[in-house]
PDB file of N, CA and C in Angstrom:
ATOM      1  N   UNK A   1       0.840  -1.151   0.000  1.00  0.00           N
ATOM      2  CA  UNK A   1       0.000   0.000   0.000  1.00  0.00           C
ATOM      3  C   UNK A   1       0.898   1.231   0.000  1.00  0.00           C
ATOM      4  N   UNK A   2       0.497   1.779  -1.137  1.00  0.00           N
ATOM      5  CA  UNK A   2       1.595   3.268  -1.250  1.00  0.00           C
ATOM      6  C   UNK A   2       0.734   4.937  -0.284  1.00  0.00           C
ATOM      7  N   UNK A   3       1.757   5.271   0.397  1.00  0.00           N
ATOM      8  CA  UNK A   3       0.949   6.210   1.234  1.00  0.00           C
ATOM      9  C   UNK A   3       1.889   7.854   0.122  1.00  0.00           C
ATOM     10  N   UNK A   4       0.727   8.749  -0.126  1.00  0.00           N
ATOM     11  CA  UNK A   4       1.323   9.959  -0.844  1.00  0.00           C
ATOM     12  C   UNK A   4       1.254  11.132   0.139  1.00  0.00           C
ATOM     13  N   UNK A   5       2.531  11.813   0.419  1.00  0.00           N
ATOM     14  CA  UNK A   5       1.758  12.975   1.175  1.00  0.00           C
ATOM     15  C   UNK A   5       1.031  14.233   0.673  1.00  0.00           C
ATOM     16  N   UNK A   6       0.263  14.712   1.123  1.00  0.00           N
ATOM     17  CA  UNK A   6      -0.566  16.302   0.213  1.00  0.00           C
ATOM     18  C   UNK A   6       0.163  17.397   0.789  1.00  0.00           C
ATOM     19  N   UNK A   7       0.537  18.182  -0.192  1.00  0.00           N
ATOM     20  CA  UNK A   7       1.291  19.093   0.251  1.00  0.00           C
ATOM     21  C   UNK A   7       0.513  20.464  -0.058  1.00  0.00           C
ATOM     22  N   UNK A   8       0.276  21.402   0.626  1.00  0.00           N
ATOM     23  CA  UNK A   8      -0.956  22.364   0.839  1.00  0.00           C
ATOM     24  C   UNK A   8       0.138  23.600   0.423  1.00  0.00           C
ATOM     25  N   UNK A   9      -0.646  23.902  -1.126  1.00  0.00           N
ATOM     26  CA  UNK A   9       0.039  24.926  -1.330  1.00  0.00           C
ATOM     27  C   UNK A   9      -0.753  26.247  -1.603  1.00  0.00           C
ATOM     28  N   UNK A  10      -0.211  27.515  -1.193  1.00  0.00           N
ATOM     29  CA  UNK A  10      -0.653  28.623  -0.623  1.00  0.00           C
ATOM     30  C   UNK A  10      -1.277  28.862   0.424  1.00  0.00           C
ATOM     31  N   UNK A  11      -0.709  27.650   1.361  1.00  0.00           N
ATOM     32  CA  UNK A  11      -1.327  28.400   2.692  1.00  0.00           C
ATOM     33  C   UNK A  11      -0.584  29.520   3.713  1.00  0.00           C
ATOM     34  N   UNK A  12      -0.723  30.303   4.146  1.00  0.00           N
ATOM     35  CA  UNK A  12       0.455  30.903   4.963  1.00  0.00           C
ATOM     36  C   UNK A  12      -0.136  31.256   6.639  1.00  0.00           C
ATOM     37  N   UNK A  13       1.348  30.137   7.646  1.00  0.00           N
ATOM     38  CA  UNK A  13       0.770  30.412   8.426  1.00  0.00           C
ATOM     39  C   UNK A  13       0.143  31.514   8.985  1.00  0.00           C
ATOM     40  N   UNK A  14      -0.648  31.459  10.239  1.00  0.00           N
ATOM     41  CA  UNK A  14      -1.391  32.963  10.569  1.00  0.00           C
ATOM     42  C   UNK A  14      -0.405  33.433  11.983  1.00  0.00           C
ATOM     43  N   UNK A  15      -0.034  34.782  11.617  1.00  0.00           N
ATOM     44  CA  UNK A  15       1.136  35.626  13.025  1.00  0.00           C
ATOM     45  C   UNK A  15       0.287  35.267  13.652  1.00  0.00           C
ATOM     46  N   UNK A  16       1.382  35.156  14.641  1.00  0.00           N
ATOM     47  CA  UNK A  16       0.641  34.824  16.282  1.00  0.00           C
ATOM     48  C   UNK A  16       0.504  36.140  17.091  1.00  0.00           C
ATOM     49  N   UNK A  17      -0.581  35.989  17.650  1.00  0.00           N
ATOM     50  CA  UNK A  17      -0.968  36.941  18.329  1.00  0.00           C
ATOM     51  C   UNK A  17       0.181  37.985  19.431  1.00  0.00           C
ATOM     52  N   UNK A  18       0.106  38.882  20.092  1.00  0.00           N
ATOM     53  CA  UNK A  18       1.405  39.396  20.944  1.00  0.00           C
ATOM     54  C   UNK A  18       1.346  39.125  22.200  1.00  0.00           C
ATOM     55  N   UNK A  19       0.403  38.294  22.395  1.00  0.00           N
ATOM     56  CA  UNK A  19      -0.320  37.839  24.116  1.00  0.00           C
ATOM     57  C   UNK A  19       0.946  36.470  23.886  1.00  0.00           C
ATOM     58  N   UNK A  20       0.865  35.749  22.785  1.00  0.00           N
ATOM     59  CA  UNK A  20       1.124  34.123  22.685  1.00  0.00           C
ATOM     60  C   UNK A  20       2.954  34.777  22.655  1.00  0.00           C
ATOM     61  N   UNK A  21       3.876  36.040  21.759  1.00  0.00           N
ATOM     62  CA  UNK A  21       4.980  36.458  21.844  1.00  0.00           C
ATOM     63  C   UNK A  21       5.203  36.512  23.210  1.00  0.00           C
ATOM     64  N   UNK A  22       4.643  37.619  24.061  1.00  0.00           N
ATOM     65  CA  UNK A  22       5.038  37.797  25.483  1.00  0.00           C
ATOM     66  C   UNK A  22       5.293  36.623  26.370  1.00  0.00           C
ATOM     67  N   UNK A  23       3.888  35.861  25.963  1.00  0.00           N
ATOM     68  CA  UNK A  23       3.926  34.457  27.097  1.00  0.00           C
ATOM     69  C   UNK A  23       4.949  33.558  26.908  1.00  0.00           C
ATOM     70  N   UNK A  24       5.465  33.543  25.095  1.00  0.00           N
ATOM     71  CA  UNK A  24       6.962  32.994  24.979  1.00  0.00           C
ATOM     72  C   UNK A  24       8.235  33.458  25.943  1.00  0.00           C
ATOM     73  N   UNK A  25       8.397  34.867  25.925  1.00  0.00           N
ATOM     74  CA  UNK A  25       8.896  35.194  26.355  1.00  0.00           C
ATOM     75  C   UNK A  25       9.155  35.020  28.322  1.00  0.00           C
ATOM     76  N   UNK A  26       8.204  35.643  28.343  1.00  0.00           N
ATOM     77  CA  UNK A  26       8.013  34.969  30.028  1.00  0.00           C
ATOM     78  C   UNK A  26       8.141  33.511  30.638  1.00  0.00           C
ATOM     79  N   UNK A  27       8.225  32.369  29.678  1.00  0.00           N
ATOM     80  CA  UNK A  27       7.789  31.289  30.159  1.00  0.00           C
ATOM     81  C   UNK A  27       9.306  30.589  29.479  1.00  0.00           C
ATOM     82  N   UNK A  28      10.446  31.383  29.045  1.00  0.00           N
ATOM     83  CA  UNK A  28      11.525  30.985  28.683  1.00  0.00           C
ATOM     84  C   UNK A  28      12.677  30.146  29.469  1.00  0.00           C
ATOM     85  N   UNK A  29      13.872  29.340  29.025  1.00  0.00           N
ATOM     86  CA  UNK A  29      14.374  28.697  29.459  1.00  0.00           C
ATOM     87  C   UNK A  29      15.842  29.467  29.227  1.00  0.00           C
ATOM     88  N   UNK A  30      15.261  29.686  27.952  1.00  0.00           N
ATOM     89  CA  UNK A  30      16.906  30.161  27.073  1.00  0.00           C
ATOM     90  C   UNK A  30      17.442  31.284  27.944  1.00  0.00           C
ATOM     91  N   UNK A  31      18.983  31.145  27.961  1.00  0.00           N
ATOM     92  CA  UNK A  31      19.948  32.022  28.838  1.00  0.00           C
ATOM     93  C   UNK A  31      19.946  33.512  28.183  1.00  0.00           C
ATOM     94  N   UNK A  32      19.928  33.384  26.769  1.00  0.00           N
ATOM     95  CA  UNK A  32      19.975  34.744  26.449  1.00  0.00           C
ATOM     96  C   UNK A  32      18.575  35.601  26.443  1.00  0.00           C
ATOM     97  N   UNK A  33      17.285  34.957  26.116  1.00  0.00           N
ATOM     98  CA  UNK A  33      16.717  35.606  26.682  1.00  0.00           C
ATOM     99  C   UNK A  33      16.157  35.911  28.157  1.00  0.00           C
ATOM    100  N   UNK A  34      16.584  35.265  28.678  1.00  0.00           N
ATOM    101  CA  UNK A  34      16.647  35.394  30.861  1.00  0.00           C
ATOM    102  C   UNK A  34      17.680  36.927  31.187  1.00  0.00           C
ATOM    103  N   UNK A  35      18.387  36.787  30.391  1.00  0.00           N
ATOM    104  CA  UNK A  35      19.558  37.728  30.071  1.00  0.00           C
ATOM    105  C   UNK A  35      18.982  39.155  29.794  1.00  0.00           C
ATOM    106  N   UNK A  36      18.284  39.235  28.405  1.00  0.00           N
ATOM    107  CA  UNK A  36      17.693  40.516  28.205  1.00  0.00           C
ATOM    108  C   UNK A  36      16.348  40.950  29.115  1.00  0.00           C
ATOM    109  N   UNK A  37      15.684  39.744  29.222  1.00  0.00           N
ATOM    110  CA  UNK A  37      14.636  40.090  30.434  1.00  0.00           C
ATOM    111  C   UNK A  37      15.033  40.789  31.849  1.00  0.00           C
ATOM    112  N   UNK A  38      16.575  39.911  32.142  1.00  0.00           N
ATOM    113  CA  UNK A  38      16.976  40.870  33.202  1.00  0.00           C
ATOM    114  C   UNK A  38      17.489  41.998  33.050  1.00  0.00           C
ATOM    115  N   UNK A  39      17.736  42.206  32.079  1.00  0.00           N
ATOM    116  CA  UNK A  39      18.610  43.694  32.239  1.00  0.00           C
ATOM    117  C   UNK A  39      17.029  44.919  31.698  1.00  0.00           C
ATOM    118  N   UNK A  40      16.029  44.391  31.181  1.00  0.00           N
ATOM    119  CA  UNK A  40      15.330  45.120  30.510  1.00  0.00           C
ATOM    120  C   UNK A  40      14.730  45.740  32.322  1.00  0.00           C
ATOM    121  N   UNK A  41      14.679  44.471  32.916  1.00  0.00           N
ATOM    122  CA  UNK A  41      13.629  44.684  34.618  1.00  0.00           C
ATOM    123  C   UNK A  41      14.327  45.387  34.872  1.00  0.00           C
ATOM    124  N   UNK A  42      15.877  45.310  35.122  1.00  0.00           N
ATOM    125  CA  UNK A  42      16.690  45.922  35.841  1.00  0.00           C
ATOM    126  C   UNK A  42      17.039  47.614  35.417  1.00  0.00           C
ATOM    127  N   UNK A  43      16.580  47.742  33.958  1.00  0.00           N
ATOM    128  CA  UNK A  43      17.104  49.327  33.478  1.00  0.00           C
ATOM    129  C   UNK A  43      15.218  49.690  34.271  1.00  0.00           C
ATOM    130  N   UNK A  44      14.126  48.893  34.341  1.00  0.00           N
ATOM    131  CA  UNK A  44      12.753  49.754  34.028  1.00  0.00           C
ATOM    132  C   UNK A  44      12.788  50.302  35.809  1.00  0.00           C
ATOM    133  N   UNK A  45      12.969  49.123  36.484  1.00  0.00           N
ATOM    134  CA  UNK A  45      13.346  49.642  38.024  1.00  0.00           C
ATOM    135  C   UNK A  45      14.532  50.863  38.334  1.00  0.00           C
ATOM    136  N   UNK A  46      15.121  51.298  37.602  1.00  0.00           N
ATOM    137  CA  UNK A  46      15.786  51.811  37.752  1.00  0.00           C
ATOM    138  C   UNK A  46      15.419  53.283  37.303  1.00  0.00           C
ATOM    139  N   UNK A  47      14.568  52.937  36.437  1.00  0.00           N
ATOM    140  CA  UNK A  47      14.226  54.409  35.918  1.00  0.00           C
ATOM    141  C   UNK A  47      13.008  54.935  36.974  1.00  0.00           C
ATOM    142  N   UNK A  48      12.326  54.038  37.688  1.00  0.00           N
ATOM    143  CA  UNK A  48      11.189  54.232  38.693  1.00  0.00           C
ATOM    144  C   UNK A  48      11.441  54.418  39.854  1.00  0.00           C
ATOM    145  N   UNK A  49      12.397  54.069  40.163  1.00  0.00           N
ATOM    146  CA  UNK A  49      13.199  54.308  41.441  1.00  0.00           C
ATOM    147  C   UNK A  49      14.249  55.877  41.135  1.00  0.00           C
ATOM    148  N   UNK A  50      14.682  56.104  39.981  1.00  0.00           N
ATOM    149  CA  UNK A  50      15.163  57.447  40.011  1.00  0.00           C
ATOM    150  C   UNK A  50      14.003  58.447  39.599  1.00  0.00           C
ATOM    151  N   UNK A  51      13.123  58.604  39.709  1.00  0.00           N
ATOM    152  CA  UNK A  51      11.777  58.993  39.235  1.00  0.00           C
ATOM    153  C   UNK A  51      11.649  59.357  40.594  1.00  0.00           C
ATOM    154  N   UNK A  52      11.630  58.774  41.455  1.00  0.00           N
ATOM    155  CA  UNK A  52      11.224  58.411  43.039  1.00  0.00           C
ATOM    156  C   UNK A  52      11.962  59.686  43.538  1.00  0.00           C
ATOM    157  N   UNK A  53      12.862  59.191  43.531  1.00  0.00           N
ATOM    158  CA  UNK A  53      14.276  59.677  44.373  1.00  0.00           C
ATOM    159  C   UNK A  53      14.532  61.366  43.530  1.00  0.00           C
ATOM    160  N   UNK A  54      13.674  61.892  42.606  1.00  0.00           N
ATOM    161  CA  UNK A  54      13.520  62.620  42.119  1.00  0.00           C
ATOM    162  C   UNK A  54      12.843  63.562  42.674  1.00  0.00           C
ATOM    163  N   UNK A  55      11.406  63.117  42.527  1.00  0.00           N
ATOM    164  CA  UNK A  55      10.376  63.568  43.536  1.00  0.00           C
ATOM    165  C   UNK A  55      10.624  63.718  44.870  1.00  0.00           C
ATOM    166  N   UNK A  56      11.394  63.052  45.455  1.00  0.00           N
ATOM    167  CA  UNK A  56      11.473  63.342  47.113  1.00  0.00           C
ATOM    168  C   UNK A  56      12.432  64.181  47.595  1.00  0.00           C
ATOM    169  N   UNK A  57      13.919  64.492  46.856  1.00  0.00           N
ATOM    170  CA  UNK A  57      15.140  65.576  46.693  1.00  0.00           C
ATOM    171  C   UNK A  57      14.411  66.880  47.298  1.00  0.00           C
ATOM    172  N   UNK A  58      13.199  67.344  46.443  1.00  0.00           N
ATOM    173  CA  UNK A  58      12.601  68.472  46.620  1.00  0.00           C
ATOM    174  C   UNK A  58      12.445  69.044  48.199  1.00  0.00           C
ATOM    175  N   UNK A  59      11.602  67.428  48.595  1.00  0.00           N
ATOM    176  CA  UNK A  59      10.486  67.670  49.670  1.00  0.00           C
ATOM    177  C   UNK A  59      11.862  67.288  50.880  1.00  0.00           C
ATOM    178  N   UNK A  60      13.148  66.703  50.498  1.00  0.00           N
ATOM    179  CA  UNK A  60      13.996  66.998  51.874  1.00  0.00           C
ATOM    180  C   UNK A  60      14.876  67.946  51.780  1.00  0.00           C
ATOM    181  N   UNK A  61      14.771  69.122  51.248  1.00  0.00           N
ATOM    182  CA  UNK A  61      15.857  70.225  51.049  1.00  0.00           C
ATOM    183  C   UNK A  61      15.513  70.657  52.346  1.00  0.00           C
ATOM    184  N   UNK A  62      14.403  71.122  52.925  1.00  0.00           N
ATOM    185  CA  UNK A  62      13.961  71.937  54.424  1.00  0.00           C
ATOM    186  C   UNK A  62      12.709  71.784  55.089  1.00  0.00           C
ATOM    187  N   UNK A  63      13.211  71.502  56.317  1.00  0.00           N
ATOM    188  CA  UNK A  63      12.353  71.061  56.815  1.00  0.00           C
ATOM    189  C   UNK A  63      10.871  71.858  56.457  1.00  0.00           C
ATOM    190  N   UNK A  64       9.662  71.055  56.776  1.00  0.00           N
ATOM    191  CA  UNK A  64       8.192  71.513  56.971  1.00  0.00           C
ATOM    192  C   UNK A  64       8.093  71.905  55.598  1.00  0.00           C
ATOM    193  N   UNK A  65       8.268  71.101  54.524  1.00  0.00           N
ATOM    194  CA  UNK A  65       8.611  71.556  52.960  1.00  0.00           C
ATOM    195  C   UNK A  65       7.515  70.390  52.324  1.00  0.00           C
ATOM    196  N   UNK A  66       6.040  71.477  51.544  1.00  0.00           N
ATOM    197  CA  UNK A  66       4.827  70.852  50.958  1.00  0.00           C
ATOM    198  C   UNK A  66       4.713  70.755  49.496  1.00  0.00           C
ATOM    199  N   UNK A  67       6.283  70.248  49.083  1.00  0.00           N
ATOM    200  CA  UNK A  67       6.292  69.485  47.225  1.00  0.00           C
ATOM    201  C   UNK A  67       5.624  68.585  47.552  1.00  0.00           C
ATOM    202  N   UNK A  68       5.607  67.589  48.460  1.00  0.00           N
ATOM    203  CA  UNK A  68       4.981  66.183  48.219  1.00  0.00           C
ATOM    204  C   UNK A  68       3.768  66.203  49.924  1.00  0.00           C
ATOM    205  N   UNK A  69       2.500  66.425  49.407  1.00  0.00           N
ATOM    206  CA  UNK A  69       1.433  66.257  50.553  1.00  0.00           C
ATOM    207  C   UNK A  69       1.759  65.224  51.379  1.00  0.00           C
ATOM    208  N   UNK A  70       1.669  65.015  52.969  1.00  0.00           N
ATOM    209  CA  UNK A  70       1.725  63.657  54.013  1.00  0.00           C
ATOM    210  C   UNK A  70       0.873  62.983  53.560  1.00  0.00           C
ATOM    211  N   UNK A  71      -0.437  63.106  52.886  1.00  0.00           N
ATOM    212  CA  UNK A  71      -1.531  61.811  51.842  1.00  0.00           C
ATOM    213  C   UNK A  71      -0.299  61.082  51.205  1.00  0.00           C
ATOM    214  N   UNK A  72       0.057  61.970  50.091  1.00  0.00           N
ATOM    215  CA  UNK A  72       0.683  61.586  49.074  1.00  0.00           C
ATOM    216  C   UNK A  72       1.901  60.759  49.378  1.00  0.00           C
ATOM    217  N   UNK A  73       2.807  61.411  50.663  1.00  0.00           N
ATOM    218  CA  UNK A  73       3.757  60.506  50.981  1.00  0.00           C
ATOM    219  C   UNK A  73       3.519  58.912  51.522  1.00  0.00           C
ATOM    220  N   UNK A  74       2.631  59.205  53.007  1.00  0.00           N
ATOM    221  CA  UNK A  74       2.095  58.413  53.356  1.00  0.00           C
ATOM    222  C   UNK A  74       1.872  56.933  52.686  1.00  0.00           C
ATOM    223  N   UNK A  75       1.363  57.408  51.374  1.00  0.00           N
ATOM    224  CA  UNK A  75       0.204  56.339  50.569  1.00  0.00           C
ATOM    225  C   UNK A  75       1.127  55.871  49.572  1.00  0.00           C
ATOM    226  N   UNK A  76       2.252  56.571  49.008  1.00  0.00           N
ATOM    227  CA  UNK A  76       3.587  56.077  48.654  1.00  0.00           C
ATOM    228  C   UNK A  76       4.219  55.072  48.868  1.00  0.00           C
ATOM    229  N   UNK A  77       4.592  55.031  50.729  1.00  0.00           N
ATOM    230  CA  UNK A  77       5.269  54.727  51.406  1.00  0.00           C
ATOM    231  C   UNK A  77       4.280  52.913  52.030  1.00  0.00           C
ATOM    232  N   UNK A  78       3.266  52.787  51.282  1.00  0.00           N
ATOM    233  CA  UNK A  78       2.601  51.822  51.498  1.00  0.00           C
ATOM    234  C   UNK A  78       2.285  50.558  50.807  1.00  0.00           C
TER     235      UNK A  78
END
């Protein structure tokens, strides 16, 4: 019994969605991308934390000093 295979021509697969890219990404093994994931976390924390440390410079130049409201700090700080 001879078996033929069908070979399907003009089909093109369909892009994958950017939910199914990310979840590749997140759910990785590979060293180099563990690699860029860390340094990508490590530059975004860094920019949020100098963002931070931005905002608060102001409010410790002198004492009893209202750049940043006690709400606002407070609820920060939580």
């Amino acid at each position: 019994m001879a078996s033929k295979s069908i070979a399907l021509s003009g089909t093109v697969a369909a892009p994958r969605p950017l939910l199914d890219k990310v979840g590749g990404w997140l759910n990785t093994v590979c060293h180099k991308r563990l690699g860029i994931l860390y340094s990508l976390f490590a530059l975004a924390f860094l920019a949020n934390n100098g963002i931070e440390a931005t905002i608060m410079r102001p409010q410790f130049v002198r004492p009893l000093n209202d750049f940043v409201s006690p709400q606002l700090f407070i609820r920060a700080l939580r």
